[in-house]
C-alpha atoms as a PDB file:
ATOM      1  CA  UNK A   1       5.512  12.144  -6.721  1.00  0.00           C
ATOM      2  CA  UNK A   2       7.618  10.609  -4.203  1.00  0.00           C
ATOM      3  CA  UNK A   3       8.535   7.019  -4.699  1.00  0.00           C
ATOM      4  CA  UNK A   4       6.664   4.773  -2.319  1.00  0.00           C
ATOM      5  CA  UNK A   5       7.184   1.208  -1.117  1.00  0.00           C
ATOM      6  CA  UNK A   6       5.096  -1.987  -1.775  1.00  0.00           C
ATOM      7  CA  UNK A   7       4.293  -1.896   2.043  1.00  0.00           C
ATOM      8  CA  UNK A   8       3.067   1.540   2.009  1.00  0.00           C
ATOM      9  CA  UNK A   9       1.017   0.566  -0.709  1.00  0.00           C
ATOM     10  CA  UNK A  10      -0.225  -2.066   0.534  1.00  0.00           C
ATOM     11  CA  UNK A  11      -1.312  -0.009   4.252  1.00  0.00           C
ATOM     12  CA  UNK A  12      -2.871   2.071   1.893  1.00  0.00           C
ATOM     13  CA  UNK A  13      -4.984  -0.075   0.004  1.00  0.00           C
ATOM     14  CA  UNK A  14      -6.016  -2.191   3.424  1.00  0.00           C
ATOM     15  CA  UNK A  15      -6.994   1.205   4.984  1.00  0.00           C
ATOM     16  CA  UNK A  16      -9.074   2.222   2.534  1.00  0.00           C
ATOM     17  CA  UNK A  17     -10.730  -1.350   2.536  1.00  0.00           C
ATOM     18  CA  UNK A  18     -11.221  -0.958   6.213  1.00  0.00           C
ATOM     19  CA  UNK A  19     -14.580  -1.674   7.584  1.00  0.00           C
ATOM     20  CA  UNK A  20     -15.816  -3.229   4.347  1.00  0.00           C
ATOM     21  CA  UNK A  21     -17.623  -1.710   1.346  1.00  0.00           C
ATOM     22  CA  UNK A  22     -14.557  -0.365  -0.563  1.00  0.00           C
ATOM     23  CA  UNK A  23     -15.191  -0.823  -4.603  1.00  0.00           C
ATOM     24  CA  UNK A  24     -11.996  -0.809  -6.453  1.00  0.00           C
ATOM     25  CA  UNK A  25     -12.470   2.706  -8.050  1.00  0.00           C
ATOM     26  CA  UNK A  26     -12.288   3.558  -4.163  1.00  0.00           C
ATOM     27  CA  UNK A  27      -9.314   1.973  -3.358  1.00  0.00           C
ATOM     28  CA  UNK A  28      -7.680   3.088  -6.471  1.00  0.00           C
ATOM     29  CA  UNK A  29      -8.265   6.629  -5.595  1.00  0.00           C
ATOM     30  CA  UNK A  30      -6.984   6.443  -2.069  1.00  0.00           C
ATOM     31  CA  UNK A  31      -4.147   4.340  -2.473  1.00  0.00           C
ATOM     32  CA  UNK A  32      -2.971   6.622  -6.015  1.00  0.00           C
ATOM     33  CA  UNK A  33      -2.988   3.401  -8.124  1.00  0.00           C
ATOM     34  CA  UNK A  34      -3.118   2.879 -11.815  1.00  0.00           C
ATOM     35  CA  UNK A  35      -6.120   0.018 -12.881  1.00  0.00           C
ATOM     36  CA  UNK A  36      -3.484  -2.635 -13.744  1.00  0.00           C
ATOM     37  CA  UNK A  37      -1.083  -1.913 -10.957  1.00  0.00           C
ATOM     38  CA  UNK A  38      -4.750  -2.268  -8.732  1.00  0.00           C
ATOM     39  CA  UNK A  39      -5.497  -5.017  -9.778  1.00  0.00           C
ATOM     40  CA  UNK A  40      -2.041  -7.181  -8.714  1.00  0.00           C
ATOM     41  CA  UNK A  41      -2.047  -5.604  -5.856  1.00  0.00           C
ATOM     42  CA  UNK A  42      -5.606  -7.055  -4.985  1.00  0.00           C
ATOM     43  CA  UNK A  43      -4.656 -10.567  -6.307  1.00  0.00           C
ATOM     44  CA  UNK A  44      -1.758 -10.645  -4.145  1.00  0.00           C
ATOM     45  CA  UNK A  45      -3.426  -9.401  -0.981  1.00  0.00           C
ATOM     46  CA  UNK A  46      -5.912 -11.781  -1.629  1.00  0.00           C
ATOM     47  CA  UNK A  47      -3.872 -14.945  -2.122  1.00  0.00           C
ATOM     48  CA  UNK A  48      -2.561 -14.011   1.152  1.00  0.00           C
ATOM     49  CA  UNK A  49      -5.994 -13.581   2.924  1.00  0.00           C
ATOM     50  CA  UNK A  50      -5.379 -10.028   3.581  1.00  0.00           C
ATOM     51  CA  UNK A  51      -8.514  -8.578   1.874  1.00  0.00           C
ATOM     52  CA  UNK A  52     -11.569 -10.408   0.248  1.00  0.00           C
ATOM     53  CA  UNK A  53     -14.257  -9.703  -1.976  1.00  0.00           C
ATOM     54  CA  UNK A  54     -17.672  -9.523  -1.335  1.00  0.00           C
ATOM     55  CA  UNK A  55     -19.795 -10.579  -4.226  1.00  0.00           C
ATOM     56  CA  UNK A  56     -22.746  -9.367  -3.528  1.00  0.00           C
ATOM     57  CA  UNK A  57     -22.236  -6.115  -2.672  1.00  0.00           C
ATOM     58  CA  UNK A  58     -18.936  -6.115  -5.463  1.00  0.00           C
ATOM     59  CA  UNK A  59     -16.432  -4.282  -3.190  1.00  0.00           C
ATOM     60  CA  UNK A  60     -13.538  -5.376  -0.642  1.00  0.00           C
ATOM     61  CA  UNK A  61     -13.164  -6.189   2.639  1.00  0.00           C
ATOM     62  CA  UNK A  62      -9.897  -6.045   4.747  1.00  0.00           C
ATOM     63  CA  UNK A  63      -9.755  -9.396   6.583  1.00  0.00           C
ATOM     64  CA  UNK A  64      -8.700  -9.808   9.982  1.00  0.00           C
ATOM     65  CA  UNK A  65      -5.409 -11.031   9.466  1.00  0.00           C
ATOM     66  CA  UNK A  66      -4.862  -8.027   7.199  1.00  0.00           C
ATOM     67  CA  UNK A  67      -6.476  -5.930   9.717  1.00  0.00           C
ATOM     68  CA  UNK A  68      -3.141  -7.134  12.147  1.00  0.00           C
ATOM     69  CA  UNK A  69      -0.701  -6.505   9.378  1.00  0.00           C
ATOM     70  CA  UNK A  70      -2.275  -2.751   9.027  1.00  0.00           C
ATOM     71  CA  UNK A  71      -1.499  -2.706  12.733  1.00  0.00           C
ATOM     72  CA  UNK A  72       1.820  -3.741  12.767  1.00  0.00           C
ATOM     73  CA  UNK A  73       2.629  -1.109   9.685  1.00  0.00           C
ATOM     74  CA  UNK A  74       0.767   1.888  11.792  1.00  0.00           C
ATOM     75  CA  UNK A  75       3.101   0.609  14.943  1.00  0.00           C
ATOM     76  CA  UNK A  76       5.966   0.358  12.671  1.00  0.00           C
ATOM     77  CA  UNK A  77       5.327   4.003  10.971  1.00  0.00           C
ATOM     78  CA  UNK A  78       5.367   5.507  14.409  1.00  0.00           C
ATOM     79  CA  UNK A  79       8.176   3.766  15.668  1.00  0.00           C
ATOM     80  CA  UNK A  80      10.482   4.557  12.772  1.00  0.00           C
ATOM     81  CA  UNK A  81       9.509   7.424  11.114  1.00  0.00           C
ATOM     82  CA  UNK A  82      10.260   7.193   7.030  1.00  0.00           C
ATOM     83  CA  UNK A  83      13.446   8.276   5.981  1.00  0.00           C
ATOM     84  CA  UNK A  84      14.129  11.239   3.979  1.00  0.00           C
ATOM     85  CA  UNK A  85      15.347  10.332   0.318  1.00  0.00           C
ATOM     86  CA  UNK A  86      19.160  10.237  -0.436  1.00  0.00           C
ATOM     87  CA  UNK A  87      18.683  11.411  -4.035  1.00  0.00           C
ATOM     88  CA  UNK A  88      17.035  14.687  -2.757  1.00  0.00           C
ATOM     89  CA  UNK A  89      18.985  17.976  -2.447  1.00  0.00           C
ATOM     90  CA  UNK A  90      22.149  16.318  -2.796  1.00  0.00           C
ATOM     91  CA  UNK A  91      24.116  14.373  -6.166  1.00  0.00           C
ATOM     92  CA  UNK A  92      24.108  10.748  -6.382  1.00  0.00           C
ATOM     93  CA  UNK A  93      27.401   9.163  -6.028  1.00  0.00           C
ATOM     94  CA  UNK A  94      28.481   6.246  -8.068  1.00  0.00           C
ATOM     95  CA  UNK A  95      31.320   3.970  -7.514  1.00  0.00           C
ATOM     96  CA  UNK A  96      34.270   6.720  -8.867  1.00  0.00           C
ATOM     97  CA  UNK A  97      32.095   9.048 -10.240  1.00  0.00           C
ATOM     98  CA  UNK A  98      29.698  12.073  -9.119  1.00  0.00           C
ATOM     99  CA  UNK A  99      26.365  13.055 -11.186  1.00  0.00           C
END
């Protein structure tokens, strides 16, 4: 698997908590989390009132200040399409020495 970036994480796991209703088994699955990593993930998005819980029905909400960040990603994505890894199809080169 390809590595991936805290803020493509993070546009994953506000998509899939778009429009409300998202449990965490949900958001686990779409975003290709572990439990544990999950879980900080969800603390830190929502100590930064990007997603929030909704007790009674016990899933997540993206908020709408989260719902401008996911914007902003999608705008970014399409603007700068991701680059293609350095370490692929080619040797990594060290100060001096080749691998």
């Amino acid at each position: 698997m390809k590595y991936r970036s805290r803020t493509e994480i993070v546009g994953l796991i506000l998509e899939a908590a778009n429009g409300g209703g998202a449990t965490k088994t949900k958001i686990m699955y779409k975003a290709f989390l572990s439990f544990a990593q999950l879980r900080e993930y969800l603390t830190m998005l929502q100590d930064n009132e990007l997603i929030e819980y909704e007790g009674g029905r016990q899933s997540y909400r993206t908020t709408e200040k989260g719902m401008k960040l996911l914007e902003l990603y999608e705008n970014m994505s399409e603007l700068v399409p991701p680059l293609a890894s350095t370490t692929e199809n080619s040797r990594i080169v060290r100060v001096g020495r080749s691998y």
